[in-house]
N, C-alpha and C. Protein backbone atom coordinates (compact mmCIF):
# COMPACT_ATOMS: atom_id res chain seq x y z
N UNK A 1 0.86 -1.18 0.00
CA UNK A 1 0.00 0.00 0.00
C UNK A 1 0.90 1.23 0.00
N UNK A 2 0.27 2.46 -0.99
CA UNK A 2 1.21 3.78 -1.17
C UNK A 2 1.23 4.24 0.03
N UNK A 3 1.69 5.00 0.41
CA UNK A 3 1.46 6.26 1.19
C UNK A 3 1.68 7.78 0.61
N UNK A 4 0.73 8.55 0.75
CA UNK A 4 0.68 9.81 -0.01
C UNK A 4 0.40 10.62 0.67
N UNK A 5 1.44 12.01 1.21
CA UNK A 5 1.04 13.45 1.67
C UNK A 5 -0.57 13.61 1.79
N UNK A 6 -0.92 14.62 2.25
CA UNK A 6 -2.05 15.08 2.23
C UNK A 6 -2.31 16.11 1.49
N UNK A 7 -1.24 16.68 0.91
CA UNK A 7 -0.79 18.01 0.23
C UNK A 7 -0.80 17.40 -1.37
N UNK A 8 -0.43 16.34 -1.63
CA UNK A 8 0.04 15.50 -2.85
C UNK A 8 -1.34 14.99 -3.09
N UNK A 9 -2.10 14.42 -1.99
CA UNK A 9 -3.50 13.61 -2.14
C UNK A 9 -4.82 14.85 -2.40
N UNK A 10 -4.25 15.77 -2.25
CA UNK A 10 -5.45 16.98 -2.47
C UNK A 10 -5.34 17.46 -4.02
N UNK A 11 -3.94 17.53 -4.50
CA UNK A 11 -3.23 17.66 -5.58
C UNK A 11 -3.76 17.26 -6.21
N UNK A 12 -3.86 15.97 -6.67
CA UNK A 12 -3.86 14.96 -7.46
C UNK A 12 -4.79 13.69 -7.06
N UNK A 13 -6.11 14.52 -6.67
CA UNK A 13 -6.81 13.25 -5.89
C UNK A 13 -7.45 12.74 -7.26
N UNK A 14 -8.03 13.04 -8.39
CA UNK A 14 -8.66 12.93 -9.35
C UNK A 14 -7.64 11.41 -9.54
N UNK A 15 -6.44 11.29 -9.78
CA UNK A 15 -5.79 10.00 -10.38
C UNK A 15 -5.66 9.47 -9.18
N UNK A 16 -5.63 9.49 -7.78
CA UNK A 16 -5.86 9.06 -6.77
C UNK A 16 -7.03 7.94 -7.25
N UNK A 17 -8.28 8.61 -7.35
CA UNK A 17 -9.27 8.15 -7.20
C UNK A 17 -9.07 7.10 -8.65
N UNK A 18 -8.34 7.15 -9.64
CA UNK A 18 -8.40 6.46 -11.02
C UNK A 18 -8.04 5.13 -10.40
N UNK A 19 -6.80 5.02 -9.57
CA UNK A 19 -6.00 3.92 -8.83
C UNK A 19 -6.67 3.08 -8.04
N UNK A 20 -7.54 3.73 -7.21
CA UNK A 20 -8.47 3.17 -6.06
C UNK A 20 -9.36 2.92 -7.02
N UNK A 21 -9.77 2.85 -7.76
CA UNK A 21 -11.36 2.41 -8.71
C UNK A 21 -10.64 1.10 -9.58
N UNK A 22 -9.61 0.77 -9.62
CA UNK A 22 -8.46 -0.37 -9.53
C UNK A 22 -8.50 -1.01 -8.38
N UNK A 23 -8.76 -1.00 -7.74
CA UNK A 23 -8.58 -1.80 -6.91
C UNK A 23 -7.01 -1.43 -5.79
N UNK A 24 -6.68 -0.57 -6.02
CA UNK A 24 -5.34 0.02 -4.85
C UNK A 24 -6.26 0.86 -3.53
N UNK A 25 -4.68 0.31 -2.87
CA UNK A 25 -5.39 1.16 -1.40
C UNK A 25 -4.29 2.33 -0.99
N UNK A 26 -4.57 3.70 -0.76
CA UNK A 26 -3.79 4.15 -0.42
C UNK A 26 -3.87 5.46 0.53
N UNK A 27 -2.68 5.03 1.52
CA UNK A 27 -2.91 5.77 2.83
C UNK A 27 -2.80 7.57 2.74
N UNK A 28 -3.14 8.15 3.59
CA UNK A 28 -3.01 9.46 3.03
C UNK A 28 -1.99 9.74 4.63
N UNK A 29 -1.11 10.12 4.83
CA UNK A 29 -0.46 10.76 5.98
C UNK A 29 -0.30 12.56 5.52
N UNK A 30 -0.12 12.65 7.37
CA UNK A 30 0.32 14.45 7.48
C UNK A 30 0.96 14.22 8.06
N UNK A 31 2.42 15.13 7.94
CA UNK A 31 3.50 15.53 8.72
C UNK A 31 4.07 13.60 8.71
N UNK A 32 4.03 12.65 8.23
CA UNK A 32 4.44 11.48 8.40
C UNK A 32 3.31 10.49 8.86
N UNK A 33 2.53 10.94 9.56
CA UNK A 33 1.09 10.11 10.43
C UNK A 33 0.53 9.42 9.46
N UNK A 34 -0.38 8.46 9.50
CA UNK A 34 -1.13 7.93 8.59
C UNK A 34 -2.55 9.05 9.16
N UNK A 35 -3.56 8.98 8.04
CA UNK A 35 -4.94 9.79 9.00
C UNK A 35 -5.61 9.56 8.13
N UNK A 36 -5.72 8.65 7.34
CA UNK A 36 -6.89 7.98 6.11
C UNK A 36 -6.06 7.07 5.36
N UNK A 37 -7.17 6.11 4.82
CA UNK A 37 -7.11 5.58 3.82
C UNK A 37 -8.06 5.37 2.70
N UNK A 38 -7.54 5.27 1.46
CA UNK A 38 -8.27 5.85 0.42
C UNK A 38 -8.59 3.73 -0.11
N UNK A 39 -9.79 3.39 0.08
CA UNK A 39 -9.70 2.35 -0.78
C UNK A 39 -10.99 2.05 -1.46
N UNK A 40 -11.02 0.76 -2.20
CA UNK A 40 -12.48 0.93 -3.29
C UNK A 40 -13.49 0.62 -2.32
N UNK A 41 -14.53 1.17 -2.91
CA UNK A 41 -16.24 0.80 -2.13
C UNK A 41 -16.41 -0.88 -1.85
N UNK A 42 -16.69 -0.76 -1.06
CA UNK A 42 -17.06 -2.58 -0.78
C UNK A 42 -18.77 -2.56 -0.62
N UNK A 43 -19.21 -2.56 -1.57
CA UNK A 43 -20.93 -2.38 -0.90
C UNK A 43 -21.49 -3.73 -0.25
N UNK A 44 -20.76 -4.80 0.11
CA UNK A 44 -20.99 -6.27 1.20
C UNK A 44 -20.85 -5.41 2.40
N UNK A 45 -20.11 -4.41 2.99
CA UNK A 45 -19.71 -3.76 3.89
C UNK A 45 -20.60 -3.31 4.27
N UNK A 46 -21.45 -2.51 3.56
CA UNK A 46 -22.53 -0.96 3.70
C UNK A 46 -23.51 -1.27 4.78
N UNK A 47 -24.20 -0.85 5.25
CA UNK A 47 -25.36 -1.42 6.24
C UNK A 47 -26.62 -0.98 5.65
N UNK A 48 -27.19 -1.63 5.37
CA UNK A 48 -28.83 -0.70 4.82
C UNK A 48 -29.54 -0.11 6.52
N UNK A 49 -29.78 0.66 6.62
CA UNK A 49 -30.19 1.86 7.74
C UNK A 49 -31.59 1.04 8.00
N UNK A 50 -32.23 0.31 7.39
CA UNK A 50 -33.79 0.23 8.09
C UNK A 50 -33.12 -1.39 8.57
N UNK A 51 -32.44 -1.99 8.12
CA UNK A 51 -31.69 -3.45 8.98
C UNK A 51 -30.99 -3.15 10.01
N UNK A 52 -29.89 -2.04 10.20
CA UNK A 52 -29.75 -1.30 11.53
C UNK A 52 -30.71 -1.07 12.37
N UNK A 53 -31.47 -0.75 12.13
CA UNK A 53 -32.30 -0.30 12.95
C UNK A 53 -33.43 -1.66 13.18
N UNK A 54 -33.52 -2.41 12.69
CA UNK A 54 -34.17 -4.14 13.22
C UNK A 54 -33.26 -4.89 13.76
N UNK A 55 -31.77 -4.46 13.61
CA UNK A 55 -30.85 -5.44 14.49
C UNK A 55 -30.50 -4.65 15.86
N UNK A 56 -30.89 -3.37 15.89
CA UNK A 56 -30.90 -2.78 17.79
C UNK A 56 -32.05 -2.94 18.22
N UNK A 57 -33.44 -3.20 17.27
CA UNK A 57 -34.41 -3.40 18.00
C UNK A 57 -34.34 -4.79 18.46
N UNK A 58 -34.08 -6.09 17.98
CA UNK A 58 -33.87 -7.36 18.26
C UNK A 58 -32.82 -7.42 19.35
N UNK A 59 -31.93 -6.33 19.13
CA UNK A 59 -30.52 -6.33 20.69
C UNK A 59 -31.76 -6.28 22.10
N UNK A 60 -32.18 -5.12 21.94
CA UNK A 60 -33.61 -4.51 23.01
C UNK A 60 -34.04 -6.02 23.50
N UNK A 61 -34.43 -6.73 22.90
CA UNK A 61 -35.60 -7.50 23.31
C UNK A 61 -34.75 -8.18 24.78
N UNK A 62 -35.97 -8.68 25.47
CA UNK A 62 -35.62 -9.08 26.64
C UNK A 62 -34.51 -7.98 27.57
N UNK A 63 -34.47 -6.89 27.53
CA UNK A 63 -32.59 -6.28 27.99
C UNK A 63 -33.93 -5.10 29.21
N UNK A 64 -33.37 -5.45 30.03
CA UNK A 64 -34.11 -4.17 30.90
C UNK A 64 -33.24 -3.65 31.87
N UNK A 65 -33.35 -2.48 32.22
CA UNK A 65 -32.81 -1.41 33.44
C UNK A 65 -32.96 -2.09 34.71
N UNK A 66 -33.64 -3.25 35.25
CA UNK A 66 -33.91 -3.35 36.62
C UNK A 66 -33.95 -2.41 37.25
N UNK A 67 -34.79 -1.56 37.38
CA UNK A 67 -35.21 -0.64 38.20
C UNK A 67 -34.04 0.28 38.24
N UNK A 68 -33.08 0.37 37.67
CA UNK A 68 -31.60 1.36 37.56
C UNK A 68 -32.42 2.79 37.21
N UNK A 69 -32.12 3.87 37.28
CA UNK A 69 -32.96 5.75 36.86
C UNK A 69 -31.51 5.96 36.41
N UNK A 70 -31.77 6.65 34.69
CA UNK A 70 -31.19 7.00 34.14
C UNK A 70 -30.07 7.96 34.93
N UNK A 71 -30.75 8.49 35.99
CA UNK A 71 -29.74 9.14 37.24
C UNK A 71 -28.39 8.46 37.74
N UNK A 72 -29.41 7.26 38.26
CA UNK A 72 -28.68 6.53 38.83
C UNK A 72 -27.41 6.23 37.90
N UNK A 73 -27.52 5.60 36.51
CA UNK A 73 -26.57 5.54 36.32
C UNK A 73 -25.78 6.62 35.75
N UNK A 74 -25.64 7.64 35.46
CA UNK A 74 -25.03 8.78 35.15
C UNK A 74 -24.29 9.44 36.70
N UNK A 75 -24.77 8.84 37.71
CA UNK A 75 -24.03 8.68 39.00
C UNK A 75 -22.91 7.99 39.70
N UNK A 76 -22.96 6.62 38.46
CA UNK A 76 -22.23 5.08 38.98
C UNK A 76 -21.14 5.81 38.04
N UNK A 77 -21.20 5.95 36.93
CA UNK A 77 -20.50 6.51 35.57
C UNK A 77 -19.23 7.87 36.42
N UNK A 78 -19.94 8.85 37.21
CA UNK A 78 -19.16 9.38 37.44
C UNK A 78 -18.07 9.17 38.36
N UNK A 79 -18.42 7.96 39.02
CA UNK A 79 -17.45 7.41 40.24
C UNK A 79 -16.11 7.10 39.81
């Protein structure tokens, strides 16, 4: 995998993006750091938003506070 400035990747993101639509992955660093990576779409990855939201409602089921007040725990939390 490249590694490319952030200065170079702003530059020249247009052929950036030609490379990654290839199938390359490439990191973007500042000052030396890594702080992104540029790679192709994986849409197996993606989450469809209304299945998110049926897989926290199915987490919910059965899960209760036992009598805990949202107080209470924002109390335990600060200890």
């Amino acid at each position: 995998m490249e590694t490319v400035g952030a200065y170079e990747a702003k530059t020249h993101l247009p052929k950036l993006l030609e490379r990654v639509s290839k199938g390359e992955r490439i990191t973007i660093s500042k000052h030396g750091v890594p702080i992104a990576v540029l790679q192709p779409y994986d849409a197996r990855n993606s989450n469809d938003l209304k299945a998110v939201i049926e897989e926290m409602r199915q987490f919910r089921v059965g899960k209760r506070l036992e009598g805990l007040s949202i107080r209470e725990m924002i109390e335990e939390g600060r200890r």
